[in-house]
Protein backbone atom coordinates (compact mmCIF):
# COMPACT_ATOMS: atom_id res chain seq x y z
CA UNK A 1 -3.01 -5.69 -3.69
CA UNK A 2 -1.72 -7.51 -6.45
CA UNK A 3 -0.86 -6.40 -9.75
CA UNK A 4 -1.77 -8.87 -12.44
CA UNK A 5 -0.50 -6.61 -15.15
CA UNK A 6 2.22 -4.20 -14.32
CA UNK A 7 2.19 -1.01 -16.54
CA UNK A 8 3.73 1.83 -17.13
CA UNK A 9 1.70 5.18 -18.44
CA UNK A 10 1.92 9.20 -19.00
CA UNK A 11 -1.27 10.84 -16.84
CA UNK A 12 -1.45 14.53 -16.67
CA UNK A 13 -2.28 16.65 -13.77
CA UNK A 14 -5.15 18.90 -14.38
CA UNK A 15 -5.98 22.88 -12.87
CA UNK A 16 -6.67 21.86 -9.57
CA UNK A 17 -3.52 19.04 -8.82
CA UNK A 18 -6.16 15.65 -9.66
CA UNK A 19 -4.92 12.89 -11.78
CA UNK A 20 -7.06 9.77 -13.38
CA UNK A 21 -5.45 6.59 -12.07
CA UNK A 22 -5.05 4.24 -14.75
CA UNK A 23 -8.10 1.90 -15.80
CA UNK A 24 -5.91 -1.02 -14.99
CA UNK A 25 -4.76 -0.32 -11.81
CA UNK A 26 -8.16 1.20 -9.81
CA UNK A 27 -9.73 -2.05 -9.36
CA UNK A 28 -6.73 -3.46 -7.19
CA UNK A 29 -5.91 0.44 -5.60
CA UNK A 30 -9.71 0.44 -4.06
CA UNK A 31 -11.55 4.12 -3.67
CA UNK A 32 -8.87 4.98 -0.54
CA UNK A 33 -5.77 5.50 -1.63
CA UNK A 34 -2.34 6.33 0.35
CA UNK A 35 -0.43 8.50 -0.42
CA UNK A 36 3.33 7.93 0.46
CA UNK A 37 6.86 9.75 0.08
CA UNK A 38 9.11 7.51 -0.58
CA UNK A 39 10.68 5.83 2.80
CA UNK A 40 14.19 5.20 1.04
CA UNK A 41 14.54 9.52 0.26
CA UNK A 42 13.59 8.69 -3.56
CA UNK A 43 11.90 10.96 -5.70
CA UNK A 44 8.74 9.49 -6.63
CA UNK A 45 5.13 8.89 -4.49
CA UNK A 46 3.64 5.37 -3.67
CA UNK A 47 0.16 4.82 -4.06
CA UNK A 48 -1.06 1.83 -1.70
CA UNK A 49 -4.49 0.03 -1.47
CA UNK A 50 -6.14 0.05 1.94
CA UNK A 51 -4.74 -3.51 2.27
CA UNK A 52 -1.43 -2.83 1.21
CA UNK A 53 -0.94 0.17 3.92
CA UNK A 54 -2.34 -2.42 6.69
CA UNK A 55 0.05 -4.33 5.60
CA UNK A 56 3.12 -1.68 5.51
CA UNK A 57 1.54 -0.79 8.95
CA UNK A 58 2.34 -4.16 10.38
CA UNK A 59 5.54 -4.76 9.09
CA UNK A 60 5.88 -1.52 10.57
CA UNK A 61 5.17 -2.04 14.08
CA UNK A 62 6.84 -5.17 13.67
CA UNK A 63 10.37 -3.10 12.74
CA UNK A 64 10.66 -0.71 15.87
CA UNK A 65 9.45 -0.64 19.42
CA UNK A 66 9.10 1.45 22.05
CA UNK A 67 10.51 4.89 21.75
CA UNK A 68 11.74 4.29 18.41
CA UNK A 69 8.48 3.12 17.13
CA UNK A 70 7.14 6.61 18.48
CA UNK A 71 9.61 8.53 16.51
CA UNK A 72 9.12 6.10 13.45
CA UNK A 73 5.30 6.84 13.56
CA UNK A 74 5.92 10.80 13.86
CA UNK A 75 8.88 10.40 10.82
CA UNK A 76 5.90 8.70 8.70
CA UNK A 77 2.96 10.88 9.68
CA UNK A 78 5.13 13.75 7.60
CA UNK A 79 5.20 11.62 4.67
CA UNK A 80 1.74 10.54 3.94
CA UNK A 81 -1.43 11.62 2.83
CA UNK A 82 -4.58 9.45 2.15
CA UNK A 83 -6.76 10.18 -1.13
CA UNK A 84 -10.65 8.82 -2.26
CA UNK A 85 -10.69 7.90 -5.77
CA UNK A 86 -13.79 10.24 -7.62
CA UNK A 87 -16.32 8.88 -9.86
CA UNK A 88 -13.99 9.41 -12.73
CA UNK A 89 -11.07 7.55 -11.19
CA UNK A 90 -9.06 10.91 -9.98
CA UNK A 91 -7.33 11.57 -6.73
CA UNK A 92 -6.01 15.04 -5.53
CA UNK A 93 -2.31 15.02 -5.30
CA UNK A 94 -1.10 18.15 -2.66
CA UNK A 95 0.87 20.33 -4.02
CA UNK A 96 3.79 19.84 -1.08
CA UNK A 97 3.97 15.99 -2.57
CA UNK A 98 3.84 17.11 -5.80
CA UNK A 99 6.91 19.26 -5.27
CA UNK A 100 8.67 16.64 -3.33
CA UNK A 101 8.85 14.26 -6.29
CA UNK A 102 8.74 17.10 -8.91
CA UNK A 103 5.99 16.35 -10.50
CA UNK A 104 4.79 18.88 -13.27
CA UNK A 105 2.11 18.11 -15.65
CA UNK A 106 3.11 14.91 -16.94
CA UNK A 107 3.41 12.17 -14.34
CA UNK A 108 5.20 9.09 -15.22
CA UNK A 109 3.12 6.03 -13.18
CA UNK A 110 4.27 2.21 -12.76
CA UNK A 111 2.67 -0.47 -11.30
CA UNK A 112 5.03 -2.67 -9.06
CA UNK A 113 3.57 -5.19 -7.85
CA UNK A 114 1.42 -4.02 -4.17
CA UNK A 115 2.02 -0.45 -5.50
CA UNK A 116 1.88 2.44 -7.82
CA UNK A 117 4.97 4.92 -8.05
CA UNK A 118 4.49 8.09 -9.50
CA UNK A 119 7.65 9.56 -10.74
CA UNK A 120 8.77 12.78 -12.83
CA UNK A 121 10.11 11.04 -16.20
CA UNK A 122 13.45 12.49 -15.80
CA UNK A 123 13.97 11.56 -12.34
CA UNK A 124 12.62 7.99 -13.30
CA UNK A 125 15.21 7.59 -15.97
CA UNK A 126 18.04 8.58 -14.19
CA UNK A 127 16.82 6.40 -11.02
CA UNK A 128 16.55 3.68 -13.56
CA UNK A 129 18.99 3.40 -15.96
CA UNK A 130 21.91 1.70 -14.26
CA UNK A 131 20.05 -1.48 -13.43
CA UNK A 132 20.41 -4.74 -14.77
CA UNK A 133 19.83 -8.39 -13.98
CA UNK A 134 23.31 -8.21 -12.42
CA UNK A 135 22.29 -5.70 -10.27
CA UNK A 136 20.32 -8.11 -8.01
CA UNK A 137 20.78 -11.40 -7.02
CA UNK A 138 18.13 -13.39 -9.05
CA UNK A 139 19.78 -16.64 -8.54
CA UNK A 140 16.40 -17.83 -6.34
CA UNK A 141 13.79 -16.13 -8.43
CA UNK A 142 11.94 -18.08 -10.96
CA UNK A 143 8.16 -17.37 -12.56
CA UNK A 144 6.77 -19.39 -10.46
């Protein structure tokens, strides 16, 4: 999954915990969507294509072996659900993730690149607000 246009938008949950994915971002996302807790103990969700959870699931396997792989695979069952996209773009978020990223009505979601992050505004600002360009070391990145 690649984002062509990265985005940033307000969505509201309705009664029954489903949210419309934004127009832009269904096409690349597909009709089954992951589900994902943060790995790195942030508090926001990842929404991944098919293709981009193969993918995760590779580099995955790839990571850990034997024993370790077995407890990696048990860690990550915990942490993720998988969604279909409705006929009106909405997936059901559970009300356990919801909690985890404390999500309340409003859900803040950005496209990053080969996922979506759904994030409580607050939580996204304070996670946020402290980088800059010196943050990182862009000295190899260019547009191209």
């Amino acid at each position: 999954m690649d984002f062509s246009s990265c985005g940033k938008e307000i969505r509201k949950f309705d009664q029954v915990n489903r949210m419309a994915i934004p127009p832009s971002f269904r096409e690349s996302l597909g009709t089954t969507v992951f589900i994902l807790k943060s790995i790195h103990e942030e508090p926001c969700l990842l929404l991944m294509s098919e293709e981009s959870w193969n993918a995760f699931n590779e580099k995955f396997k790839q990571k850990f072996s034997g024993p370790q792989l077995i407890a990696a695979q048990r860690w990550l069952a915990d942490r993720v659900d998988k969604a279909t996209v409705d006929k009106s773009g909405r997936i059901t978020i559970k009300d356990e993730y919801k909690k985890y990223a404390s999500l309340d009505e409003d859900v803040y979601v950005v496209g990053i690149m080969n996922r979506i992050e759904l994030w409580n505004y607050d939580a996204w600002v304070e996670t946020t607000s402290s980088y800059t360009s010196a943050s990182f070391d862009m000295s190899s990145m260019d547009y191209n």
